[in-house]
Protein backbone atom coordinates (compact mmCIF):
# COMPACT_ATOMS: atom_id res chain seq x y z
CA UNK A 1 21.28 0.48 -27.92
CA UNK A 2 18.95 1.49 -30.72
CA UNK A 3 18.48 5.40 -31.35
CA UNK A 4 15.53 6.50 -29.10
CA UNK A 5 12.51 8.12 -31.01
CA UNK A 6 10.20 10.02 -29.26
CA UNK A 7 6.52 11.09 -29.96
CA UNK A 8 3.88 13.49 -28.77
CA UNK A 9 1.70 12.07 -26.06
CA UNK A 10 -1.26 12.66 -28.51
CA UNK A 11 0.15 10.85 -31.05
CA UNK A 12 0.92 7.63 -28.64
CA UNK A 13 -2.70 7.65 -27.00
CA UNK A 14 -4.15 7.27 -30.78
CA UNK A 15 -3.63 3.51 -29.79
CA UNK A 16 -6.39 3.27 -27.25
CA UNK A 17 -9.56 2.24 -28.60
CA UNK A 18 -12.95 2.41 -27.41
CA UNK A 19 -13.61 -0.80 -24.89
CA UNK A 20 -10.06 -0.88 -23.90
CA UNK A 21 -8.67 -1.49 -20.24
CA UNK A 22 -5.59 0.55 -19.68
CA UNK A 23 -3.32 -0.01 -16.75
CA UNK A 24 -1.78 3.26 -14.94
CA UNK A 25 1.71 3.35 -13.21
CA UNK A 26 0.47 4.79 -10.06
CA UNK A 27 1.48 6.47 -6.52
CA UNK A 28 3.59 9.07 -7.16
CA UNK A 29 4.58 7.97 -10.86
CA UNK A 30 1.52 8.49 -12.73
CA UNK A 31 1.75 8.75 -16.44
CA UNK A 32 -0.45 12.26 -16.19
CA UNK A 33 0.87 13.41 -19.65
CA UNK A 34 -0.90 10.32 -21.52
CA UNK A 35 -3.57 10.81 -18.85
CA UNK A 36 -4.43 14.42 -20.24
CA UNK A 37 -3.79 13.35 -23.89
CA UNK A 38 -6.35 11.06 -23.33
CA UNK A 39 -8.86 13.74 -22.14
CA UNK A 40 -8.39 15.46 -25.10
CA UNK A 41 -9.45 12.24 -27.57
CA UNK A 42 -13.08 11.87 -24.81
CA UNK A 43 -13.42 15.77 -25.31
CA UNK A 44 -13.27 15.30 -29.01
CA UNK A 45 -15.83 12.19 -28.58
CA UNK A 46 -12.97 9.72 -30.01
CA UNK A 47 -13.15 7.53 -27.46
CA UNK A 48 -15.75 5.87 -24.69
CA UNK A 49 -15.89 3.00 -22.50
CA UNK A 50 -12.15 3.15 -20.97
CA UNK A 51 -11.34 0.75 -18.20
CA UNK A 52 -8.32 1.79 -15.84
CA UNK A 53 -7.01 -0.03 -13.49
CA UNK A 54 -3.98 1.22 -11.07
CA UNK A 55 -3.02 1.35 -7.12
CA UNK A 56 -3.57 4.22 -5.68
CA UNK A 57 -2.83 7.66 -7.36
CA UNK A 58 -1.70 11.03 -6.40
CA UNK A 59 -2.88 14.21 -8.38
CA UNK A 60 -5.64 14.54 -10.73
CA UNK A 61 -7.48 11.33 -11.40
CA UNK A 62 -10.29 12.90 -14.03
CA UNK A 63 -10.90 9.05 -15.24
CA UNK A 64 -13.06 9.02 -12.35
CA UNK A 65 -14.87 11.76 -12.76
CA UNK A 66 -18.68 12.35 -13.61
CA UNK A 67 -18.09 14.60 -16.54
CA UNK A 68 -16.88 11.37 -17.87
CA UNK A 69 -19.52 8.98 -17.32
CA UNK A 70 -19.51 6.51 -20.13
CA UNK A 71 -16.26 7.18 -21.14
CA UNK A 72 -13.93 6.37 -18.31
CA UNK A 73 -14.72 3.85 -15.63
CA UNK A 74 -12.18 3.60 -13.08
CA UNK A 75 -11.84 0.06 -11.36
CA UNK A 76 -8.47 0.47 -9.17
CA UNK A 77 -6.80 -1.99 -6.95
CA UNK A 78 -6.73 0.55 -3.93
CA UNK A 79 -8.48 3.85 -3.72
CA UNK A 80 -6.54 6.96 -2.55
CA UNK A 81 -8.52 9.72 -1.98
CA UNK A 82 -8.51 11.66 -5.03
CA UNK A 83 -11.17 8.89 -6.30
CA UNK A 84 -12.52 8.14 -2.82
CA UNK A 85 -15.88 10.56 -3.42
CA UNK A 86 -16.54 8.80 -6.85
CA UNK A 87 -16.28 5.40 -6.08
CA UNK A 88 -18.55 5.86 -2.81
CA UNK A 89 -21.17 7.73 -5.60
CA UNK A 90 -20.63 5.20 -8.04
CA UNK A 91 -19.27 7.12 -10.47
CA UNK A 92 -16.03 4.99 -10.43
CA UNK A 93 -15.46 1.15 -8.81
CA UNK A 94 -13.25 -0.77 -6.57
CA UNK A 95 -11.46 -4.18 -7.59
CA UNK A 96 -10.40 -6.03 -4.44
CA UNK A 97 -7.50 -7.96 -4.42
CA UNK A 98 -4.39 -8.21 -2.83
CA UNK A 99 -1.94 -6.42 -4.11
CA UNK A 100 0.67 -9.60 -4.08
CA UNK A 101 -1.96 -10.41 -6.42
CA UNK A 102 -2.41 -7.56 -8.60
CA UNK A 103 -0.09 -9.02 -11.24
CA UNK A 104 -1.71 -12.24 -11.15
CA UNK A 105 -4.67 -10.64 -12.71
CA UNK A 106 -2.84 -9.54 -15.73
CA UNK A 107 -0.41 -12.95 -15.99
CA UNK A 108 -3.07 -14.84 -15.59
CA UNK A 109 -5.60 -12.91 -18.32
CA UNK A 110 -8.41 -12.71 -15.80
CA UNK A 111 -7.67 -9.14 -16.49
CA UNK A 112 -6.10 -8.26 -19.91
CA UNK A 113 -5.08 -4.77 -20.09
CA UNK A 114 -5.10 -3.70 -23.72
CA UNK A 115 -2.95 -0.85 -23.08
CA UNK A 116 -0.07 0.26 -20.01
CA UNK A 117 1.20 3.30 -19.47
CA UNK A 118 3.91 3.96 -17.50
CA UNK A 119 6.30 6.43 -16.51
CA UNK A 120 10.28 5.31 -16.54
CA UNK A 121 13.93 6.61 -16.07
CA UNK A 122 16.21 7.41 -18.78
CA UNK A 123 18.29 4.06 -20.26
CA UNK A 124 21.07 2.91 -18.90
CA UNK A 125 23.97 1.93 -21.35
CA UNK A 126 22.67 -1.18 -21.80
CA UNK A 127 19.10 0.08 -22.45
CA UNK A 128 17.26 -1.10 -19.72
CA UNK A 129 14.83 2.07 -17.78
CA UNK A 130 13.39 1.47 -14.39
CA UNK A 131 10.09 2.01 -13.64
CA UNK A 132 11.13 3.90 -10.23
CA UNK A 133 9.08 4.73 -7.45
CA UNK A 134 6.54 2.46 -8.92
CA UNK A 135 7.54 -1.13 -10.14
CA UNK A 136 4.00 -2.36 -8.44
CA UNK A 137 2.46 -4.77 -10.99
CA UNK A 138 3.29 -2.89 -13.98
CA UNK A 139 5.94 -5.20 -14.91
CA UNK A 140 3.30 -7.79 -15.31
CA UNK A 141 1.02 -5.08 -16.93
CA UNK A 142 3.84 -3.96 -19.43
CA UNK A 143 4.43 -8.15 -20.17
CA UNK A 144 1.29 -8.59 -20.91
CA UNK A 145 -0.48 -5.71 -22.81
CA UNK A 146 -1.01 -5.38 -26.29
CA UNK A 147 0.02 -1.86 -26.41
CA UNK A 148 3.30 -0.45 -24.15
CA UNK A 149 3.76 3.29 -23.66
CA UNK A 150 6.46 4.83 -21.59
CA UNK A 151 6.92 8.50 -20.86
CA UNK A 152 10.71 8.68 -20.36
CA UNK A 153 11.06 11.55 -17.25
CA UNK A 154 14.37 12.21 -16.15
CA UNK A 155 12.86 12.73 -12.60
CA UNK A 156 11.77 9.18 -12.67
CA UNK A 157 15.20 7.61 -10.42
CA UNK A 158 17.00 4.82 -11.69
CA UNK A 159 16.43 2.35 -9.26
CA UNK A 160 18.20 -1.09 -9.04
CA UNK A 161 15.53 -4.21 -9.06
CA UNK A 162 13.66 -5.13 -12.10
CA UNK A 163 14.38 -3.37 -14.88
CA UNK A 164 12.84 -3.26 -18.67
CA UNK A 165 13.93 -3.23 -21.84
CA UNK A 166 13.41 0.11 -23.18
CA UNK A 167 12.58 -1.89 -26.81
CA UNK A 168 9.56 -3.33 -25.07
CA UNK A 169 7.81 0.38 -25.36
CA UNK A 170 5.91 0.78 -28.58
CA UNK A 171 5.72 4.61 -28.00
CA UNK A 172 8.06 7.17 -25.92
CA UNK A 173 6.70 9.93 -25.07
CA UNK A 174 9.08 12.80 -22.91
CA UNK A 175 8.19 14.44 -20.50
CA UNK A 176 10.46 16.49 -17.44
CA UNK A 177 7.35 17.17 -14.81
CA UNK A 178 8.86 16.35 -11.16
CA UNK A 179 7.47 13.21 -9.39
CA UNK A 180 4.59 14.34 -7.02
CA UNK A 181 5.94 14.30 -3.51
CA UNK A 182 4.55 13.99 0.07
CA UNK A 183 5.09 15.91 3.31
CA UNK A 184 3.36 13.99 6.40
CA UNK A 185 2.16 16.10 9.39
CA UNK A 186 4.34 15.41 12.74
CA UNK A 187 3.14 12.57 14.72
CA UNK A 188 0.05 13.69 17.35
CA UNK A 189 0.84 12.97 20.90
CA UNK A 190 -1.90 9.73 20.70
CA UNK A 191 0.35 8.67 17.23
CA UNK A 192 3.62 8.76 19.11
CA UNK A 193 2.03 6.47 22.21
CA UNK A 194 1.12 4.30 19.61
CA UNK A 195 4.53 4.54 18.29
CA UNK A 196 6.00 3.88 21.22
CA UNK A 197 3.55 0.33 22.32
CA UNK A 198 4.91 -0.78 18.65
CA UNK A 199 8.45 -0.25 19.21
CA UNK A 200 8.62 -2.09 22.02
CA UNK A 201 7.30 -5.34 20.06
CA UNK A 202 10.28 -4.76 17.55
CA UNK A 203 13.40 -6.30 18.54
CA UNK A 204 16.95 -5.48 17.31
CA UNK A 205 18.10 -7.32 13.75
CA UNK A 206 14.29 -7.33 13.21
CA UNK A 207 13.03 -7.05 9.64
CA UNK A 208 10.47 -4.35 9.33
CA UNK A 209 7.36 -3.65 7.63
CA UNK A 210 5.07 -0.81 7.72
CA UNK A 211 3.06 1.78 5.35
CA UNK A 212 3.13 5.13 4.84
CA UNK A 213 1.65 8.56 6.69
CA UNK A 214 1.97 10.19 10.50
CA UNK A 215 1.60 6.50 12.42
CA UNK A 216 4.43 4.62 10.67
CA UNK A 217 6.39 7.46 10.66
CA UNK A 218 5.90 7.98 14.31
CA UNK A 219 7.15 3.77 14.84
CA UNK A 220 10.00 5.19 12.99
CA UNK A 221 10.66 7.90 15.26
CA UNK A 222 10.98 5.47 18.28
CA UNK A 223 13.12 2.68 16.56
CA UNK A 224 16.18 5.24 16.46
CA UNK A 225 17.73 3.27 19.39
CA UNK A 226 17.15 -0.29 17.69
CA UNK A 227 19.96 -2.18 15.65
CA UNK A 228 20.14 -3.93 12.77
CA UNK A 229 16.90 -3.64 11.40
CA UNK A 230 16.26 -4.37 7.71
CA UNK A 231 13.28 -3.54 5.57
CA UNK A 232 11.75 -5.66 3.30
CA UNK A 233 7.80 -3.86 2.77
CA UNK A 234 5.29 -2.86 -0.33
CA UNK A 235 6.43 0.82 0.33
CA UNK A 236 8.29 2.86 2.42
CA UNK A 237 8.71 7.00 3.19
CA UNK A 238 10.93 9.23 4.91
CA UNK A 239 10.39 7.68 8.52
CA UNK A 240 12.70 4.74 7.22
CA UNK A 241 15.02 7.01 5.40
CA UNK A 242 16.25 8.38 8.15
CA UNK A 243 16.42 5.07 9.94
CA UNK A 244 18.76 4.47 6.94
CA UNK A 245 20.51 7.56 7.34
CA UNK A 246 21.37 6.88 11.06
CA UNK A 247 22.68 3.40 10.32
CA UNK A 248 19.53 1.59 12.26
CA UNK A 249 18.80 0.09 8.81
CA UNK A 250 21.44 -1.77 7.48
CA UNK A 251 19.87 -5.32 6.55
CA UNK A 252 22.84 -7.15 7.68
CA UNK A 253 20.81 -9.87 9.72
CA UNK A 254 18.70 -10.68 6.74
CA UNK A 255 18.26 -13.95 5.23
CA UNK A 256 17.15 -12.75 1.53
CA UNK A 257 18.27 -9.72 -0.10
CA UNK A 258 20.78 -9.37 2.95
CA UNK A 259 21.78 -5.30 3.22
CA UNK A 260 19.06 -4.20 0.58
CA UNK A 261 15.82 -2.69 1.81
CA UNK A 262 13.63 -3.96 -1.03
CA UNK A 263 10.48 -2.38 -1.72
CA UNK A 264 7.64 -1.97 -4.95
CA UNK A 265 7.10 1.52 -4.62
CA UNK A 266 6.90 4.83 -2.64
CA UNK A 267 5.46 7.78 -1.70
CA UNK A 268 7.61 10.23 0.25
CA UNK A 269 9.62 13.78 -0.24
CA UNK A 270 12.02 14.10 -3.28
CA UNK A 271 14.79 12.85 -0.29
CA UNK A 272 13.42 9.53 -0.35
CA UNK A 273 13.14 9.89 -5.02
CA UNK A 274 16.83 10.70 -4.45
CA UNK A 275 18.28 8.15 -2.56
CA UNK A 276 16.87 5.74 -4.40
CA UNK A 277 18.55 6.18 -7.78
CA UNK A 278 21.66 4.28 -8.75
CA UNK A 279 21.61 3.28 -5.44
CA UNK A 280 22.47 -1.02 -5.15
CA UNK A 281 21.07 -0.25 -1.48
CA UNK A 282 18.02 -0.52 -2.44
CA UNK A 283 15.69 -3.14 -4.89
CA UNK A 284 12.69 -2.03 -6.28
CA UNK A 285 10.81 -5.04 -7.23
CA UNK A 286 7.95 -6.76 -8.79
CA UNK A 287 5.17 -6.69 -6.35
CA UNK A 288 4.91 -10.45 -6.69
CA UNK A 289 7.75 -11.00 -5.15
CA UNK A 290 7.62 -8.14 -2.47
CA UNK A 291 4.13 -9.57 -1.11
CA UNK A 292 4.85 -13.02 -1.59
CA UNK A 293 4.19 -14.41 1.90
CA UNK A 294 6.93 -17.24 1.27
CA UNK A 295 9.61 -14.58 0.41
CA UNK A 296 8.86 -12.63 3.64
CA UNK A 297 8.87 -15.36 5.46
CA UNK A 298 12.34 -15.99 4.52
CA UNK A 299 13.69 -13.11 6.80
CA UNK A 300 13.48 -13.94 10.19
CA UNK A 301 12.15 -11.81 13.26
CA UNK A 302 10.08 -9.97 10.47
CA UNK A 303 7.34 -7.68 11.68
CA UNK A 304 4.44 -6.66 9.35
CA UNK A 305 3.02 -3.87 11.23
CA UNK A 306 -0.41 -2.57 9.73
CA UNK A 307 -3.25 -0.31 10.30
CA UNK A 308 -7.47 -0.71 10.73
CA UNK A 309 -10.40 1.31 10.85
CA UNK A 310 -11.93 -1.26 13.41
CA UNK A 311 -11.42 -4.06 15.04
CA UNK A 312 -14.34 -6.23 16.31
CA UNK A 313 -14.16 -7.64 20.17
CA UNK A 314 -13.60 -11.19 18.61
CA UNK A 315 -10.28 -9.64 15.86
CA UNK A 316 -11.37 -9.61 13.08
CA UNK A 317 -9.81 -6.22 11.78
CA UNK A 318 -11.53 -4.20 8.80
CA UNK A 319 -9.47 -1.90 6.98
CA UNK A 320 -10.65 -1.24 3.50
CA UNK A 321 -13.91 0.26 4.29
CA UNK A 322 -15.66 2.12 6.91
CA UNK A 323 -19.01 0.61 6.79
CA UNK A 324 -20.24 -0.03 3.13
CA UNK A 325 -18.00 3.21 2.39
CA UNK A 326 -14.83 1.99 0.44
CA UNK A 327 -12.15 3.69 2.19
CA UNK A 328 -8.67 2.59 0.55
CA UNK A 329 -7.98 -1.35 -0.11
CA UNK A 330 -7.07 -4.95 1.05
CA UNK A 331 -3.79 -3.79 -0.11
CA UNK A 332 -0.66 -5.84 0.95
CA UNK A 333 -1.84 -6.35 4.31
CA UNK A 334 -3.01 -10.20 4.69
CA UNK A 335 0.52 -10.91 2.27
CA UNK A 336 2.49 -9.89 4.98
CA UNK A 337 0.61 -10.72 8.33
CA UNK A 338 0.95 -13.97 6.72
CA UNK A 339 4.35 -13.73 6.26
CA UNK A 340 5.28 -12.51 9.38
CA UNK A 341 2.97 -15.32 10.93
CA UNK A 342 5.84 -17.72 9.07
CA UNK A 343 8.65 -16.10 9.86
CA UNK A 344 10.82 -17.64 12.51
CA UNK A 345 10.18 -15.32 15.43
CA UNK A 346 7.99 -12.58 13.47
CA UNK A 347 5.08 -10.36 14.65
CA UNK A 348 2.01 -9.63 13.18
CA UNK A 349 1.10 -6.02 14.44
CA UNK A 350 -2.27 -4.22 13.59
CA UNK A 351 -2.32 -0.71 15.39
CA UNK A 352 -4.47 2.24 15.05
CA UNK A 353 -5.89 4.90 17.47
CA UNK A 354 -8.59 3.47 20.01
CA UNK A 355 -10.85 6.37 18.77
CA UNK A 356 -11.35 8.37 15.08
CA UNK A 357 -10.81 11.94 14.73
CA UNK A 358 -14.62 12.57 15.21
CA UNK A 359 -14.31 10.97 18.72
CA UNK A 360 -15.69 7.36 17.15
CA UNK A 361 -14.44 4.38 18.66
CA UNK A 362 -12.29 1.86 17.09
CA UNK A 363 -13.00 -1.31 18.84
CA UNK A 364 -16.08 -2.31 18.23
CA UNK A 365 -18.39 -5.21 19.35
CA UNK A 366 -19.73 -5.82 15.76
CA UNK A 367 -17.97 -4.18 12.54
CA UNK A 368 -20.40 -1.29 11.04
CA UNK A 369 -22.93 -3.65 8.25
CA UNK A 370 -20.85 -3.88 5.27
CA UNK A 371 -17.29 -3.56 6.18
CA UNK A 372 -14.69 -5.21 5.13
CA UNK A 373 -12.56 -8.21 7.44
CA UNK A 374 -9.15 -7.71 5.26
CA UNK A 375 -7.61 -9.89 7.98
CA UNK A 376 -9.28 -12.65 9.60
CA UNK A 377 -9.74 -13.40 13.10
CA UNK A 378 -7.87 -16.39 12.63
CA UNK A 379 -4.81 -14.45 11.59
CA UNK A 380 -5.03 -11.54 14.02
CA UNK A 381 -2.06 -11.50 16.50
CA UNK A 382 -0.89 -8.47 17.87
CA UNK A 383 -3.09 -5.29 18.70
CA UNK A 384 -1.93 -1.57 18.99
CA UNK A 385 -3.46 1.47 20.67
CA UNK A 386 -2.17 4.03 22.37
CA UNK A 387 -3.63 2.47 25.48
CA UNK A 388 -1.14 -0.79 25.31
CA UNK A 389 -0.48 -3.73 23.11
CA UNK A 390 -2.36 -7.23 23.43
CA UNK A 391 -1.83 -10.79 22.23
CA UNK A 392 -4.51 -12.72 20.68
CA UNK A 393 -3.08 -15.49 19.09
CA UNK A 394 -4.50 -18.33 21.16
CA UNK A 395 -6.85 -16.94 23.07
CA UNK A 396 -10.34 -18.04 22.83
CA UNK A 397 -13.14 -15.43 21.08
CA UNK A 398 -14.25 -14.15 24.78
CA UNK A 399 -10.26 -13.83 25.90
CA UNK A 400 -9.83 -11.79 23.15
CA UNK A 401 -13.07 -9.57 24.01
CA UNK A 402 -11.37 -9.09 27.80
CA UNK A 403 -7.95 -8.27 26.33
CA UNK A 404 -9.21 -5.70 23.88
CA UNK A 405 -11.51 -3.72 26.15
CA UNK A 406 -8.45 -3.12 27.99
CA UNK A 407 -6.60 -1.55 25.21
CA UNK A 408 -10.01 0.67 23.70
CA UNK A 409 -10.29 4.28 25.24
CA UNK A 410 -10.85 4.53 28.72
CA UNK A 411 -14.73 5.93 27.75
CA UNK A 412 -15.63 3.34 25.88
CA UNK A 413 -14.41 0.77 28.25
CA UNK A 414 -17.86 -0.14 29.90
CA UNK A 415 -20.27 -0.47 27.07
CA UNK A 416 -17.73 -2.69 25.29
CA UNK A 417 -17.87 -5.22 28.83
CA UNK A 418 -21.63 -4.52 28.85
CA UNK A 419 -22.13 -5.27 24.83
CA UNK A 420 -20.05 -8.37 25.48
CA UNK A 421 -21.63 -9.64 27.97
CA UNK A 422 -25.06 -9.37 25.71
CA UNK A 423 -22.99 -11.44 22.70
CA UNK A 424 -21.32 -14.05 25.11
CA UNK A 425 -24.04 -14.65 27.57
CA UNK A 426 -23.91 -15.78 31.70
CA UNK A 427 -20.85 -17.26 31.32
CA UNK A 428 -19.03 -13.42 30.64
CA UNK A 429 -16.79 -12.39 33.23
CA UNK A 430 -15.71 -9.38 31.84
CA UNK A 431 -13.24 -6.53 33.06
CA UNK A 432 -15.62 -4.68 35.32
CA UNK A 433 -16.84 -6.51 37.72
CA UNK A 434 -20.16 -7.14 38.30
């Protein structure tokens, strides 16, 4: 291995020119160092009309800022919510896509970013650095781009999956700031219910797939008595760790990547950073392959279990937006409810609280103008609330209205059978009787 030279992250960022699109490692990872050397050039009026494009990020995100306006534009693949205000003011943009997708952009050129910038572990002996918590589609980004920078962060584990050449990098920059980490509140006693109606769909030497934040870590919570379970998911967070931990993970019963939970990146405490490096338990991988529907459906039993802001009586499920307001992302979810649809015995799980923290209910008759349908009707199986769990594969677009009341809160029970009754006409025999 070649002696590593490092520069400042000034000095590296003196590549970017004016017009360019620059692609962010993101979640947890994020290259902040270039970030703020990049500040510096706009504050000195060196640079305008900077395109990035990332998932979603944690900590400062000033490339989305007004005080920028004209030179950054932010056009990420899902919105967290340090960009959430500026995107909904226009100040910054959405791309949709699915994230199995995200590389396809960049490997395809219908997105060419000029520059990536990425944050990676130190070499191994042979050279090669990990990307970490956050392989997403930076791999394709870092193929791709004309310029490659890597901050080299010794916080950054080495994680077993796909690897890079550290050669590939044009400019090293180091850096020793700790990985951001996240603490998630304790489940509410609604999240747990919900927890519990989604366990119960999950059966031992299942393959698992689920997000990140109080709900999934709730599922988690009630899967301590299952066996056998393997992951194979976008992301996971501490709720699976200690599924690990107590041996309910092992991956023995799965068909690809057998006794690895494989994942493209995460978002958790520095528990889940640590377990993670040097560890052959684990594959960090190239979100192409991760949300690649025909990969998933390789493992059988698998069970993608997702979230929504609403759900309409006839399924389809929104969960990107809330109304015209951009909200997060299509994200992975459609990838995997269409790989669990393939899977040889797998479940397609969408659950969510029947009603919003303002009291707002969830199942709807008609989805608010302007919201997204990130999954279909077509594709919508199983439905969650903390009120019970209901089929709909199969069932007609008035069974589904019947079988969803029953599941929305208890209040809201009545106008839903009264609103469906004005959409589906005489023939509506809903669940109160008339």
């Amino acid at each position: 291995m070649k002696e590593i030279h490092f520069v400042s992250a000034d000095e590296a960022v003196r590549v970017v020119k004016s017009g360019d699109h620059i692609h962010l490692s993101s979640v947890a990872s994020v290259p902040h160092a270039l970030i703020q050397a990049l500040c510096r050039r706009a504050d000195a009026g060196e640079v305008e009309d900077l395109h990035f494009h990332h998932f979603h990020t944690e900590g400062p995100a000033p490339y989305s800022e007004p005080r920028y306006e004209g030179i950054f534009f932010d056009q990420g693949f899902f919105i967290g919510p340090n960009v959430r205000a500026n995107v909904n003011s226009g100040y910054a943009d959405y791309l949709p896509v699915h994230l199995g997708e995200s590389q396809k952009l960049y490997r395809s050129g219908a997105l060419h970013p000029n520059v990536a910038m990425v944050q990676v572990s130190l070499p191994d002996e042979n050279g090669m650095v990990s990307l970490g918590t956050s392989v997403d589609c930076s791999i394709a980004a870092i193929e791709v781009a004309d310029h490659a920078i890597a901050v080299v962060n010794p916080n950054v584990p080495f994680a077993y999956g796909d690897l890079v050449p550290i050669d590939r990098f044009e400019y090293l920059v180091s850096d020793d700031t700790p990985l951001v980490t996240k603490e998630f509140a304790e489940p509410t006693p609604t999240e747990v219910m919900i927890g519990k109606n989604c366990a119960e769909l999950v059966p031992d030497g299942a393959c698992i797939q689920m997000g990140i934040g109080a709900l999934p870590n709730a599922l988690a919570a009630q899967l301590v008595n299952h066996k056998d379970l393997g992951v194979h998911t976008e992301m996971f967070a501490d709720g699976i760790l200690r599924l690990i931990k107590k041996g309910v993970v092992n991956g023995k019963n799965k068909k690809v990547d057998c006794g690895q939970v494989v994942a493209s990146f995460l978002l958790g405490s520095s528990d889940v950073y640590n377990f993670i490096d040097h560890n052959r338990a684990v594959a960090m991988k190239d979100i192409k392959y991760t949300n690649d529907p025909w990969v998933i459906a390789r493992n059988p039993l698998m069970m993608a279990i997702n979230s929504a802001t609403e759900v309409d009586l006839t399924g389809q499920i929104s969960a990107d937006s809330i109304g015209t307001r951009i909200f997060s992302g299509t994200g992975g979810q459609l990838d995997f409810v269409k790989g669990a649809i393939m899977s040889e015995g797998g479940k397609s799980v969408t659950a969510f609280a029947s009603r919003t923290n303002k009291g707002k209910n969830k199942i709807v008759s008609f989805l608010n103008p302007g919201a997204g349908v990130v999954t279909p009707r077509a594709d919508a199986h199983w439905i969650v609330t903390e009120y019970g769990a209901v089929d709909l594969y199969g069932k007609s677009l008035q069974e589904r209205a019947k079988l969803l009341i029953t599941i929305a809160h208890p209040d809201d029970r009545e106008t839903l059978d009264r609103e469906a009754f004005e959409r589906f006409g005489p023939h509506w025999r809903g669940v109160f009787v008339r």
